[in-house]
C-alpha atoms as a PDB file:
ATOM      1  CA  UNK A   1      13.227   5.397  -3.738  1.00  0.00           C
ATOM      2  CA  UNK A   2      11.257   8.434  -4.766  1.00  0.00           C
ATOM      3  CA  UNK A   3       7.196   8.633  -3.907  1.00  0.00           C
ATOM      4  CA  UNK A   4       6.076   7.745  -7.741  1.00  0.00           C
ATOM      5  CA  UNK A   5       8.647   4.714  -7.582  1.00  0.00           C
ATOM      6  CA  UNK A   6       6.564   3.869  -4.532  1.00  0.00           C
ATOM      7  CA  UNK A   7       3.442   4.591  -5.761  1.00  0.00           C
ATOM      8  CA  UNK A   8       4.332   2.592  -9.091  1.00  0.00           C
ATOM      9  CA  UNK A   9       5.108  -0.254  -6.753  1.00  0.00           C
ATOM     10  CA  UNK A  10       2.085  -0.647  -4.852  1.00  0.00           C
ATOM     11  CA  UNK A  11      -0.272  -0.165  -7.861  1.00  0.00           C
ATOM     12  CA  UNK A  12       2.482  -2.724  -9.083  1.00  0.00           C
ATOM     13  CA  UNK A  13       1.134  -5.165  -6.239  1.00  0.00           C
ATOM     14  CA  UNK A  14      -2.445  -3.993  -5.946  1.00  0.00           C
ATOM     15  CA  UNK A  15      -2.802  -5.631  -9.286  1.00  0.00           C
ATOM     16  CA  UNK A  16      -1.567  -8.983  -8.328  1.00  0.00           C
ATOM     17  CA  UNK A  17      -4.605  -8.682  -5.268  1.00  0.00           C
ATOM     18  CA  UNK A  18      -7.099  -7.260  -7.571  1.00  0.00           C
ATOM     19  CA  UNK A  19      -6.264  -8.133 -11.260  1.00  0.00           C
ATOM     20  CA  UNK A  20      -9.776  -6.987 -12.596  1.00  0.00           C
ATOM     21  CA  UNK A  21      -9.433  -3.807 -10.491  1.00  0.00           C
ATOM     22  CA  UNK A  22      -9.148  -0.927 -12.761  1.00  0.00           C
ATOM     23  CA  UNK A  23      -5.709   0.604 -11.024  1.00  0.00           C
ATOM     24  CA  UNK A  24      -5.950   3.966 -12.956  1.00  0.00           C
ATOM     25  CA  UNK A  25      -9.269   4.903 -11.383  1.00  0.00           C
ATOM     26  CA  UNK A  26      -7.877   3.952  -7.700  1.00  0.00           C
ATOM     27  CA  UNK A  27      -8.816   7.814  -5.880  1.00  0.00           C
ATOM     28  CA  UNK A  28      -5.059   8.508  -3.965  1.00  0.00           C
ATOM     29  CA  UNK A  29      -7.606   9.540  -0.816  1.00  0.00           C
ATOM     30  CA  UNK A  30     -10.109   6.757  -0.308  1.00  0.00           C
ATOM     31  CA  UNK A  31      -9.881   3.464   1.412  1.00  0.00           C
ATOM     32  CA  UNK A  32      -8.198   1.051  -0.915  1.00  0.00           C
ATOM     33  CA  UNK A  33     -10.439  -2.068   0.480  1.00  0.00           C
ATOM     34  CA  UNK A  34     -13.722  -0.179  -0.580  1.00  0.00           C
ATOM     35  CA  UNK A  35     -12.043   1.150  -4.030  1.00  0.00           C
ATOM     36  CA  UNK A  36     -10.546  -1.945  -4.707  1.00  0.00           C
ATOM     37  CA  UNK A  37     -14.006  -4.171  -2.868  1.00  0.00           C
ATOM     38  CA  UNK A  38     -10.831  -6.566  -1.098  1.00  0.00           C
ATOM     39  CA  UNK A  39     -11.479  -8.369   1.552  1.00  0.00           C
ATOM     40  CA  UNK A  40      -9.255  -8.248   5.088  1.00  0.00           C
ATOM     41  CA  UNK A  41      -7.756 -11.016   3.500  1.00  0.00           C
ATOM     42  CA  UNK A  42      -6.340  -9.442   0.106  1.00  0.00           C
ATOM     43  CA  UNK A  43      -5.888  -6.431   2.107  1.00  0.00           C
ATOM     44  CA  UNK A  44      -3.234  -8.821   4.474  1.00  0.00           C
ATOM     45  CA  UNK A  45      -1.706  -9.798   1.512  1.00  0.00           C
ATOM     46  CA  UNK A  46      -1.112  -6.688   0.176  1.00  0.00           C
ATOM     47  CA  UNK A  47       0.982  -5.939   3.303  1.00  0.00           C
ATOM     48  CA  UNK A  48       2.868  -8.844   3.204  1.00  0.00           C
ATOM     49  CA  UNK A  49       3.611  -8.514  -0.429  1.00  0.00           C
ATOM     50  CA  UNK A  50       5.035  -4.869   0.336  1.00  0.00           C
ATOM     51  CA  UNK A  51       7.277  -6.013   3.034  1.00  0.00           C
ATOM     52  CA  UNK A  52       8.392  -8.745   0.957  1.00  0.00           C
ATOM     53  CA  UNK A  53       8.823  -6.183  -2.528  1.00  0.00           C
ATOM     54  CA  UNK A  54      10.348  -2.975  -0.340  1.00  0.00           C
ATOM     55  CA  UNK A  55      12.088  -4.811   2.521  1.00  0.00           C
ATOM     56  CA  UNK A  56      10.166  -2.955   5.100  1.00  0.00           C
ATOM     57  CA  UNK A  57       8.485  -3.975   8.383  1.00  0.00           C
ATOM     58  CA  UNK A  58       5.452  -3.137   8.889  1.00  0.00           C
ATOM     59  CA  UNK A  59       3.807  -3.844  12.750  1.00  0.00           C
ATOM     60  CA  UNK A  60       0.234  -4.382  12.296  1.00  0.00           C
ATOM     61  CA  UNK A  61      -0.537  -1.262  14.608  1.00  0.00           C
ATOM     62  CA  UNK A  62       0.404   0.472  11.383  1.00  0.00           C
ATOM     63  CA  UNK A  63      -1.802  -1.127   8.734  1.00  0.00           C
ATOM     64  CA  UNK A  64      -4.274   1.843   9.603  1.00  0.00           C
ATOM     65  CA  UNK A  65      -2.008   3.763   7.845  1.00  0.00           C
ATOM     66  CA  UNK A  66      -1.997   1.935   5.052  1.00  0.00           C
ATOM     67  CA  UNK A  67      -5.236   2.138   4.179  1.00  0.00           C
ATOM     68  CA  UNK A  68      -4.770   5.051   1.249  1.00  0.00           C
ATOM     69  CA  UNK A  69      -2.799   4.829  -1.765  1.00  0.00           C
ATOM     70  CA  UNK A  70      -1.302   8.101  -0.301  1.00  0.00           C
ATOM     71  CA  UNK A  71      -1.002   7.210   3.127  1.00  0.00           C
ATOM     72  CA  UNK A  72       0.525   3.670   2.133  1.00  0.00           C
ATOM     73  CA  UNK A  73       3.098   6.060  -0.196  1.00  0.00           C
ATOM     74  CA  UNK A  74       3.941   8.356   2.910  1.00  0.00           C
ATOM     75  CA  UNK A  75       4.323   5.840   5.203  1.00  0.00           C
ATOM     76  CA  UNK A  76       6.506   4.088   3.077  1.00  0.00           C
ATOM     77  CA  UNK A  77       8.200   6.402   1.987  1.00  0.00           C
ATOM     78  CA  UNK A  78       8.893   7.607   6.073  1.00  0.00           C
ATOM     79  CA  UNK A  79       9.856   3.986   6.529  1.00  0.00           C
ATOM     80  CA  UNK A  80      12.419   4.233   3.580  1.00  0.00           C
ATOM     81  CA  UNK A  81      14.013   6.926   4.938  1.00  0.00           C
ATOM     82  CA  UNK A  82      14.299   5.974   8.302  1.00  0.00           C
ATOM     83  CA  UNK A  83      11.798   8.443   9.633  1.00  0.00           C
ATOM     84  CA  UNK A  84       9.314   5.994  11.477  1.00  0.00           C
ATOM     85  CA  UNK A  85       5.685   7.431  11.805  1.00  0.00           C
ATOM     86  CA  UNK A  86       3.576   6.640  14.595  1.00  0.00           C
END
């Protein structure tokens, strides 16, 4: 799975969190709870929905790293390929 697949995917699943969340204006750099105003909740959610979409564990020691669109795309995409980041 190439990054933009990725990418498409979570935007894909930030949607289904956020539906009134304008997902073209998302900044790749900042903190997807504060872009996106989600809760710790949602932001759960979302990490449940991408292990369930990509087939990926995710330990919560790593959700830091997902807090980006682009770190959430690099760490994926690590995880894909089977180099773990830590």
């Amino acid at each position: 799975m190439t990054k933009d697949e990725i990418k498409a995917t979570l935007l894909l699943l930030l949607g289904n969190i956020a539906p009134e969340a304008d997902l073209a204006r998302l900044t790749p750099e900042a903190t997807i709870r504060d872009e996106l105003d989600i809760d710790s909740m949602d932001f759960l959610n979302f990490a449940i929905a991408v292990h369930e979409t990509l087939d990926v564990e995710i330990p919560e020691a790593d959700y830091p790293q997902l807090a980006t669109l682009n770190g959430c795309v690099e760490y994926l995409a690590a995880r894909l390929t089977g180099e773990v980041r830590r």
